[in-house]
C-alpha atoms as a PDB file:
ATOM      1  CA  UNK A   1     -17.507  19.786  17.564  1.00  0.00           C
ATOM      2  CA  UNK A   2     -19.001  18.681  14.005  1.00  0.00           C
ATOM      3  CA  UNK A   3     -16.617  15.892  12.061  1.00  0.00           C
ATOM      4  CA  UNK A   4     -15.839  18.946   9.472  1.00  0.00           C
ATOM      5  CA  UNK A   5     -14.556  20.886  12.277  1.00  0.00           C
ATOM      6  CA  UNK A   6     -12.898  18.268  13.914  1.00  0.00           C
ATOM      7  CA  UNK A   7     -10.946  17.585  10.776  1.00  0.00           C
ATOM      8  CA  UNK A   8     -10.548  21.300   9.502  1.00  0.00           C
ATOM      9  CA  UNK A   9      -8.677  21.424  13.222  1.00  0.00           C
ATOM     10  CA  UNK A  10      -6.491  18.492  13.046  1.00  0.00           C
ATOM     11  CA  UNK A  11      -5.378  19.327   9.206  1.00  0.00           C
ATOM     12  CA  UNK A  12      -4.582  22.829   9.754  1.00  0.00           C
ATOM     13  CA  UNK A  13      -7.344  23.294   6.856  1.00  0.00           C
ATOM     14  CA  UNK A  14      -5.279  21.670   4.149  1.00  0.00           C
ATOM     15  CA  UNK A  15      -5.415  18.109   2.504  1.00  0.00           C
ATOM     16  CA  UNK A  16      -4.088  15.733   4.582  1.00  0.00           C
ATOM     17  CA  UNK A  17      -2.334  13.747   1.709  1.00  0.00           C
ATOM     18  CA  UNK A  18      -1.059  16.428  -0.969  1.00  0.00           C
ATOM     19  CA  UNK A  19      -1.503  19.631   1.329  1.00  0.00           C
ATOM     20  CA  UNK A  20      -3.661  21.918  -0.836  1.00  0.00           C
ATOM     21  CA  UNK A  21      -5.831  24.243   0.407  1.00  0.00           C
ATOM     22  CA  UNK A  22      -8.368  24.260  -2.509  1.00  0.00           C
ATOM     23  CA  UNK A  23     -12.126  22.326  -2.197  1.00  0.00           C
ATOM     24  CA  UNK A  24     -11.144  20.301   1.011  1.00  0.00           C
ATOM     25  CA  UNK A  25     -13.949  18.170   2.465  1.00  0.00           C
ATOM     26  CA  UNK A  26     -14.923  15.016   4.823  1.00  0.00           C
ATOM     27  CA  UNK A  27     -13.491  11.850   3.281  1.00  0.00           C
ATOM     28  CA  UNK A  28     -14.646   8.830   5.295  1.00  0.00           C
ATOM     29  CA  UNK A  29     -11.904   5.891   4.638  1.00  0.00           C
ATOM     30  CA  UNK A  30     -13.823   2.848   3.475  1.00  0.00           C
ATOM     31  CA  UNK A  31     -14.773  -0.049   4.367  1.00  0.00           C
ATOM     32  CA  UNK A  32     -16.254   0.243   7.732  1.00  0.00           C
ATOM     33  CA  UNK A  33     -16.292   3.662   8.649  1.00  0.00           C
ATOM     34  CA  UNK A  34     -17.934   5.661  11.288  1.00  0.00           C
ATOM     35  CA  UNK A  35     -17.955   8.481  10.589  1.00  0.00           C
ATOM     36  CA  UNK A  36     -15.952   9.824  13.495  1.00  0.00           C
ATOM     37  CA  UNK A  37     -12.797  11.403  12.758  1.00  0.00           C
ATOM     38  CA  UNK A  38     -10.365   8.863  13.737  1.00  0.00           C
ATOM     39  CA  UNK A  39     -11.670   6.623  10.686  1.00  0.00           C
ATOM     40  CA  UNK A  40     -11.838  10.164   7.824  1.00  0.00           C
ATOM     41  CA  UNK A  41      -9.393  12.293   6.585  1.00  0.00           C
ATOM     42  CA  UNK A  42      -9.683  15.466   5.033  1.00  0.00           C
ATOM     43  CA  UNK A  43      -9.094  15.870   1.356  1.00  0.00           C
ATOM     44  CA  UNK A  44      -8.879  18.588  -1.253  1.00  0.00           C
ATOM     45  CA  UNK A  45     -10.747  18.124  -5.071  1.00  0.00           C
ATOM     46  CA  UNK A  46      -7.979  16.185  -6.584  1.00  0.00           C
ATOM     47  CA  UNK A  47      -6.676  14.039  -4.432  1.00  0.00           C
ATOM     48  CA  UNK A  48     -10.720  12.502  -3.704  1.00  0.00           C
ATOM     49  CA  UNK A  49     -10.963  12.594  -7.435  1.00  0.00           C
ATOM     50  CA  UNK A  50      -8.063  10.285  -7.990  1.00  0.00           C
ATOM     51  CA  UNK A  51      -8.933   7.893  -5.378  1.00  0.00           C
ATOM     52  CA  UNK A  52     -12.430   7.978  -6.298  1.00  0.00           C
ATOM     53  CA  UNK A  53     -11.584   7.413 -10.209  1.00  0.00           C
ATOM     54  CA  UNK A  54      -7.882   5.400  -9.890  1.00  0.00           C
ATOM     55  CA  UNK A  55      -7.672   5.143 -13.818  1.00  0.00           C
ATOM     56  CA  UNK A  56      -7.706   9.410 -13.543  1.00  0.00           C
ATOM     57  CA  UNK A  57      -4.697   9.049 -11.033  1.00  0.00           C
ATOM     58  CA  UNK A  58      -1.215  11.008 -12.262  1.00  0.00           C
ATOM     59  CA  UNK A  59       1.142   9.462 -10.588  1.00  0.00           C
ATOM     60  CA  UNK A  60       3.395  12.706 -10.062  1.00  0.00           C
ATOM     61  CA  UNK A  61       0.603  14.408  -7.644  1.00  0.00           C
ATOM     62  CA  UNK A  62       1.249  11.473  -5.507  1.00  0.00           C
ATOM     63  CA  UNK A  63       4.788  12.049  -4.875  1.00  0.00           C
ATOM     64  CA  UNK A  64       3.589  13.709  -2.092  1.00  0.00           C
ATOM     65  CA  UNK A  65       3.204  11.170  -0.181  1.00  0.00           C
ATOM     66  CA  UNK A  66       6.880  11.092   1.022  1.00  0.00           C
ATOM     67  CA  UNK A  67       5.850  13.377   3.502  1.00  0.00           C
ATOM     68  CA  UNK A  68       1.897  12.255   4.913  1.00  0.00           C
ATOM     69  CA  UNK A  69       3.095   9.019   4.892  1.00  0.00           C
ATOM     70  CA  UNK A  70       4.667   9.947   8.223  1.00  0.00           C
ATOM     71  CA  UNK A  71       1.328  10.992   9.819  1.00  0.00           C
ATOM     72  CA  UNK A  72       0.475   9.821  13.025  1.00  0.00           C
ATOM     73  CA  UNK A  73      -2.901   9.538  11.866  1.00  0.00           C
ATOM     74  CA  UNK A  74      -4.199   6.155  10.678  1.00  0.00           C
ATOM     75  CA  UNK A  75      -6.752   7.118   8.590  1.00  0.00           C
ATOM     76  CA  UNK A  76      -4.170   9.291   6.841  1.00  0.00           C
ATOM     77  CA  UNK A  77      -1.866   5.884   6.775  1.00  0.00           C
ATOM     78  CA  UNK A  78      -3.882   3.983   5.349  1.00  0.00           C
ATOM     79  CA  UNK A  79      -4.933   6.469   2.431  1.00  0.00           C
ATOM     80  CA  UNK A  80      -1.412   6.766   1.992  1.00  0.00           C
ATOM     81  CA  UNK A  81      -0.412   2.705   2.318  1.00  0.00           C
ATOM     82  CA  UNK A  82      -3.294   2.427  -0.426  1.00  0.00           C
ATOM     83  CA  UNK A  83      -2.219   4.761  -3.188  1.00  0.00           C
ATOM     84  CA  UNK A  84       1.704   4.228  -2.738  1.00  0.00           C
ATOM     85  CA  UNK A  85       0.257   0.309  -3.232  1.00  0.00           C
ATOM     86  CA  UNK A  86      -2.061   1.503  -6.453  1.00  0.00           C
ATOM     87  CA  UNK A  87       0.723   3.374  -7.792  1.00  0.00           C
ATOM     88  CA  UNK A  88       3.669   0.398  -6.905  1.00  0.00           C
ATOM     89  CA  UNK A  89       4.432  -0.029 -10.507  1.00  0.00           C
ATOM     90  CA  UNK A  90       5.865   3.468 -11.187  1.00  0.00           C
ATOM     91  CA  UNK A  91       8.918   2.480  -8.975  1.00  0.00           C
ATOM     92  CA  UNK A  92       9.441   5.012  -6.827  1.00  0.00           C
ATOM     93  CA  UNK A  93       6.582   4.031  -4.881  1.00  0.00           C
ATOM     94  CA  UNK A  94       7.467   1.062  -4.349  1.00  0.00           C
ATOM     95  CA  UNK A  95      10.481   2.334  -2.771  1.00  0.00           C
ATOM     96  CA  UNK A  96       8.001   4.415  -0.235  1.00  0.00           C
ATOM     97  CA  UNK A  97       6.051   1.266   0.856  1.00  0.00           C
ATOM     98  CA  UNK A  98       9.549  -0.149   1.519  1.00  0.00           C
ATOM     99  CA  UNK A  99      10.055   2.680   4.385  1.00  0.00           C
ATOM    100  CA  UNK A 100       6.450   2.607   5.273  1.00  0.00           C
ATOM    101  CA  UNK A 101       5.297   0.876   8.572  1.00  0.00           C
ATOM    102  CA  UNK A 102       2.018   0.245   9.556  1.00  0.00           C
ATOM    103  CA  UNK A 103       1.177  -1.860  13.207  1.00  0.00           C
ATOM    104  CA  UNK A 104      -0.737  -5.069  12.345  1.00  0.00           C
ATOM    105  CA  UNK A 105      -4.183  -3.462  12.779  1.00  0.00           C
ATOM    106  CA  UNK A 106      -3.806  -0.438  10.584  1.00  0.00           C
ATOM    107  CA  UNK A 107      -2.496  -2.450   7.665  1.00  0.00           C
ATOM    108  CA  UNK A 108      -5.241  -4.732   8.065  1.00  0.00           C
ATOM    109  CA  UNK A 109      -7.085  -1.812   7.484  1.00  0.00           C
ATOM    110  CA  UNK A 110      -5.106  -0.755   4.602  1.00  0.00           C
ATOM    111  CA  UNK A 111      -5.653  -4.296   3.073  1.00  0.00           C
ATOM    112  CA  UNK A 112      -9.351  -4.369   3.862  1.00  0.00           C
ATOM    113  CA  UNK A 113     -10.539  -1.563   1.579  1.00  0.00           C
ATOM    114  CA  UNK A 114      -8.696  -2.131  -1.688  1.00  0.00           C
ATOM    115  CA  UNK A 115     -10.561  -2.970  -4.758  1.00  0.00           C
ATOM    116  CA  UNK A 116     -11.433  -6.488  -5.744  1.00  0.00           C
ATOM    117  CA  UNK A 117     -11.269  -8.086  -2.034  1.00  0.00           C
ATOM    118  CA  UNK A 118     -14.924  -9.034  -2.808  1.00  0.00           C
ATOM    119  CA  UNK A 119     -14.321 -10.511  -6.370  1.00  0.00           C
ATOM    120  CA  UNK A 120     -14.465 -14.192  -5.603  1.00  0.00           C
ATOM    121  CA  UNK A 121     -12.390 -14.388  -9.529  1.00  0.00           C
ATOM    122  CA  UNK A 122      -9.684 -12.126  -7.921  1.00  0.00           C
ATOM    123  CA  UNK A 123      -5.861 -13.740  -8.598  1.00  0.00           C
ATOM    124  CA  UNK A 124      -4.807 -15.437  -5.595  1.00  0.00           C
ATOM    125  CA  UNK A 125      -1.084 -15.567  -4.637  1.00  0.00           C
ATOM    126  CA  UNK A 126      -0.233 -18.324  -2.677  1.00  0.00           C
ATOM    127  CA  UNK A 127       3.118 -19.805  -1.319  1.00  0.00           C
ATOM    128  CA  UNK A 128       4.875 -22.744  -1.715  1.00  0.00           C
ATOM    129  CA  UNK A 129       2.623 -24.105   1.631  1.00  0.00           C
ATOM    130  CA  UNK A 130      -0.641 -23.149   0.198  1.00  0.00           C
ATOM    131  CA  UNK A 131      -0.698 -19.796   2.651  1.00  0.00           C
ATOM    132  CA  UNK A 132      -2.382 -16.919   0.447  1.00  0.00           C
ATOM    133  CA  UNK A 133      -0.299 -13.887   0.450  1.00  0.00           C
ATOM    134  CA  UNK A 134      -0.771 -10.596   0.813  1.00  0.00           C
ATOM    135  CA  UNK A 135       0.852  -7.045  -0.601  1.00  0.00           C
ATOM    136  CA  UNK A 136       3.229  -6.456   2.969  1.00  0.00           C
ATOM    137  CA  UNK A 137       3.464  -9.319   4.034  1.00  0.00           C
ATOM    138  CA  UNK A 138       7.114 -11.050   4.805  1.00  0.00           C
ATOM    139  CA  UNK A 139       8.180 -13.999   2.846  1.00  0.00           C
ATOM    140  CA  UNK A 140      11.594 -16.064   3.413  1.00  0.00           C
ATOM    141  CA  UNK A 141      13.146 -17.782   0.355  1.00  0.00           C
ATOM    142  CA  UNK A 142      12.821 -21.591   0.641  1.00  0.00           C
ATOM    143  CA  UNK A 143      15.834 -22.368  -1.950  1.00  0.00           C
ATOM    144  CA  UNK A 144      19.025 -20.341  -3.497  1.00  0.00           C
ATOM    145  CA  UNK A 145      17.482 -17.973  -6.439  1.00  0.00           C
ATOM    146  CA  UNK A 146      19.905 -16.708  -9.217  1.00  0.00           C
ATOM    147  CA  UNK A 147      18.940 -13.270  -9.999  1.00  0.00           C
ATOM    148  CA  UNK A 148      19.101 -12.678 -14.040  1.00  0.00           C
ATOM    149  CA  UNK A 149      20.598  -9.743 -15.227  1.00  0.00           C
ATOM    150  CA  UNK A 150      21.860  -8.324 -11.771  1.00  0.00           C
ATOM    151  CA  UNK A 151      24.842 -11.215 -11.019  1.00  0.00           C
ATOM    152  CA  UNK A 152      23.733 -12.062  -7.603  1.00  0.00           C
ATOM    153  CA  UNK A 153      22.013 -15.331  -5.920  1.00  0.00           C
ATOM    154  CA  UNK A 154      19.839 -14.694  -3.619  1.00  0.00           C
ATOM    155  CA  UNK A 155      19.939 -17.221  -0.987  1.00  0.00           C
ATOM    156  CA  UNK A 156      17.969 -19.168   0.544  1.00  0.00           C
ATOM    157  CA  UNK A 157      16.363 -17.802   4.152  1.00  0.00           C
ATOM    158  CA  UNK A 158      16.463 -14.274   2.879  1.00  0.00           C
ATOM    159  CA  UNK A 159      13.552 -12.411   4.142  1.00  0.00           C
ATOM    160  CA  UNK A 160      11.639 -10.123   2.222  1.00  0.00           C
ATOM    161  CA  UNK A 161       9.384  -7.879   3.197  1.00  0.00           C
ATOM    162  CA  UNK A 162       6.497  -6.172   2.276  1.00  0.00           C
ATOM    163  CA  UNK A 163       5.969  -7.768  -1.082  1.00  0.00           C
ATOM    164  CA  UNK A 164       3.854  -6.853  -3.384  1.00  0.00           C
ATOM    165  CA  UNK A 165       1.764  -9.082  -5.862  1.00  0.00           C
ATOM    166  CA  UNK A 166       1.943  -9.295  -9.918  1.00  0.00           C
ATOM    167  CA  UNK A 167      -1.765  -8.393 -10.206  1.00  0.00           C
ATOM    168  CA  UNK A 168      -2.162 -10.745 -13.339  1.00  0.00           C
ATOM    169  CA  UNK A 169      -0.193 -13.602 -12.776  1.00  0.00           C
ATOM    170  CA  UNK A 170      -0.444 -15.434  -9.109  1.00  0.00           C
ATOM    171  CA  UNK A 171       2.646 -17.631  -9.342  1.00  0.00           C
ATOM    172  CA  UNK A 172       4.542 -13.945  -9.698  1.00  0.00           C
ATOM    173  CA  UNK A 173       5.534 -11.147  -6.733  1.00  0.00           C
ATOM    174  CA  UNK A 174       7.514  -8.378  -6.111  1.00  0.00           C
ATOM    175  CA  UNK A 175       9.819  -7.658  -3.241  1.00  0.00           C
ATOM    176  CA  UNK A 176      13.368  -6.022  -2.684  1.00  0.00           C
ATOM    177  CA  UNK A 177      16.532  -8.146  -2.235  1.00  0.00           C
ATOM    178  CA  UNK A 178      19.759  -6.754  -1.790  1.00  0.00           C
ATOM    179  CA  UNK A 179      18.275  -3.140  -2.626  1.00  0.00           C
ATOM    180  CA  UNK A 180      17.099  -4.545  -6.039  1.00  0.00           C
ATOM    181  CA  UNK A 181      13.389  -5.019  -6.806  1.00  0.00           C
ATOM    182  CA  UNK A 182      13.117  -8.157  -8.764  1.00  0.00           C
ATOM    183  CA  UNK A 183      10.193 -11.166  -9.455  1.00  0.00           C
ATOM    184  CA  UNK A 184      10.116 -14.205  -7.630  1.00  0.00           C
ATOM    185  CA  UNK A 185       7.968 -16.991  -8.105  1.00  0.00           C
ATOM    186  CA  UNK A 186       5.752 -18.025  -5.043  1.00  0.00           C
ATOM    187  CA  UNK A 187       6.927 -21.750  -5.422  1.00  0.00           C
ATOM    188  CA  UNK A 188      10.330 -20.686  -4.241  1.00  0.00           C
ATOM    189  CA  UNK A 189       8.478 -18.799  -0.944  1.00  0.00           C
ATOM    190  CA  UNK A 190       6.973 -18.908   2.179  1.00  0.00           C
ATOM    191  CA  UNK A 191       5.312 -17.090   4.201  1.00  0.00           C
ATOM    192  CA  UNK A 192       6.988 -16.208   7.442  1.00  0.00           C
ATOM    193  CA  UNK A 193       5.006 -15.080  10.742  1.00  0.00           C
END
């Protein structure tokens, strides 16, 4: 059986991100793949487009994501894991990544073929230790943290998980305490696990 068909058969035909029908083809999930099945997914026009071209993406074709994100294919994951990260600073899917889980080796997938990882000039986050994070990772809170404008402290110990990173400024991420997304400075974490 040809990769095409091989796909065609797992997807039912249709995209396996937004679910269209119209100009589906092979979509081999960079950066190392095989071109076997396992490491492809199959995509309709749009969806390639936007991946392809991230400053075309509209954010509102993506919503459909709340429902491949569940896939039990990794290729289809990690496609997913990568635009819900892209598209983190539209809230909502930020709140999707939240609910996402990905075993170690699939996110490391995830993480491997985003933009930039080869740009030696690329904004490093790093921890109050020195550790470089990453967007997912799990940092604890290494002092008490009064949260402006929502009238909590968040205390010290408090995991949070799957962070993501301020893409500008690298003493800045992003992670969800006490169901609020708020900023926290990476001299006030580190990095658990």
């Amino acid at each position: 059986m040809s990769l095409e068909e091989a796909l065609r058969e797992r997807s039912g035909g249709r995209c396996e991100l937004c679910g269209s029908e119209v100009e589906t083809s092979v979509f081999e999930v960079p950066p190392n793949a095989d071109g076997s099945a396992e490491q492809s997914v199959w995509l309709c026009g749009v969806c390639r487009e936007q991946i392809e071209e991230p400053e075309s993406a509209d954010p509102n074709h993506w919503r459909c994501l709340n429902d491949s994100m569940w896939s039990q294919v990794p290729a289809v994951q990690v496609m997913a894991w990568r635009m819900l990260t892209r598209l983190s600073s539209e809230g909502w899917p930020q709140d999707l990544l939240d609910m996402l889980y990905l075993d170690d080796e699939t996110l490391a997938w995830a993480q491997a073929g985003e933009p930039g990882d080869d740009d030696e000039d690329a904004v490093q986050h790093l921890d109050s230790n020195g550790a470089l994070l990453q967007a997912g990772d799990t940092v604890v809170l290494t002092k008490d943290l009064n949260v402006k404008g929502a009238n909590f402290t968040a205390k010290r110990g408090t995991a949070v998980r799957n962070i993501s990173l301020v893409r500008d400024n690298p003493e800045q991420i992003e992670g969800r305490v006490n169901g609020q997304q708020i900023v926290i400075l990476t001299q006030f974490v580190k990095k658990s696990g």
